[in-house]
Protein backbone atom coordinates (compact mmCIF):
# COMPACT_ATOMS: atom_id res chain seq x y z
CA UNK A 1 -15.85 -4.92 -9.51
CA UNK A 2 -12.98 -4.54 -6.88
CA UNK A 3 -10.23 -7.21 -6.80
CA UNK A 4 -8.13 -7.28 -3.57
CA UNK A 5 -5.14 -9.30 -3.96
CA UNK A 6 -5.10 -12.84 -2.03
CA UNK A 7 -8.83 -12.90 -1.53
CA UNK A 8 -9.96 -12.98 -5.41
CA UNK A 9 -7.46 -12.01 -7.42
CA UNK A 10 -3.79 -13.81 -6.83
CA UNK A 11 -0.51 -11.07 -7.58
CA UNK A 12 0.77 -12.44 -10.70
CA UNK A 13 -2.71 -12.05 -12.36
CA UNK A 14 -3.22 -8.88 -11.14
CA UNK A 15 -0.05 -7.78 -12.58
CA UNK A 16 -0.27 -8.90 -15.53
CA UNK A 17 -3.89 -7.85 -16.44
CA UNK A 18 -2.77 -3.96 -14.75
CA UNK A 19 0.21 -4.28 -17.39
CA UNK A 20 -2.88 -5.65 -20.45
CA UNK A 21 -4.83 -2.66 -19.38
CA UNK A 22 -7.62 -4.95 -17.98
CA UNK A 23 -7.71 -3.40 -14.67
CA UNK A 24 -6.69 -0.38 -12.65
CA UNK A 25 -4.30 -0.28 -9.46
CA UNK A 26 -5.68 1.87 -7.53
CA UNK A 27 -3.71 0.89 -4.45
CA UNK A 28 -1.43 -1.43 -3.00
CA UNK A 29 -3.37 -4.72 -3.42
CA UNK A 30 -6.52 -3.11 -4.60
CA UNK A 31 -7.71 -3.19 -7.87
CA UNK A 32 -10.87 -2.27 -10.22
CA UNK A 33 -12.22 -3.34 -13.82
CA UNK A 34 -10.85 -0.45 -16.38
CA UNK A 35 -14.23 0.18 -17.79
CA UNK A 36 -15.79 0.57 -14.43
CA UNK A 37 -16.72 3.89 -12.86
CA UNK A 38 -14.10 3.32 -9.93
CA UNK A 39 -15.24 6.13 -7.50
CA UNK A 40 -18.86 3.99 -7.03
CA UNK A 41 -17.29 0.62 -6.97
CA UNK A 42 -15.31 2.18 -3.60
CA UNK A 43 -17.91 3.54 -2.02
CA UNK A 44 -20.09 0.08 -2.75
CA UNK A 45 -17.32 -1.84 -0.82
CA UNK A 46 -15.85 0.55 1.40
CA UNK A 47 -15.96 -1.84 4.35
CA UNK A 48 -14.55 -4.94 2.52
CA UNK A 49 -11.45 -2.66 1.61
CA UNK A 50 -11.43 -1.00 5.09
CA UNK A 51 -11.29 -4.61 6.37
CA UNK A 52 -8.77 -5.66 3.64
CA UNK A 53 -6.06 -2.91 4.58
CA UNK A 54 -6.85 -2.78 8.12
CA UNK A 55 -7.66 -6.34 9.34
CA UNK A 56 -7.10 -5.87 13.29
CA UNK A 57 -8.94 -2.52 13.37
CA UNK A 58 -12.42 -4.23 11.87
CA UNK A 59 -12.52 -7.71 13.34
């Protein structure tokens, strides 16, 4: 699963689970499960991160 930060996932949790090993960073705001297979869980929601980093360019 992908987390973006403010839309499911607020920064202090995020933090905190990154630091428990939980999830992965794999950008700024962007996270995945640690277990997951992160390449596929990009490509599955390319557009919702596209629209999270880049909210004028996809509205």
């Amino acid at each position: 699963m992908i987390y973006l930060v403010g839309e499911n996932l607020d920064k202090t949790r995020a933090h905190y689970q990154a630091e428990t090993g939980k999830i992965v960073q794999l950008i700024r705001g962007i996270y995945v499960d640690a277990d997951a297979d992160a390449d596929a869980n990009v490509l599955r929601h390319a557009i919702r991160i596209a629209t999270y980093l880049y909210p004028r360019a996809y509205r």
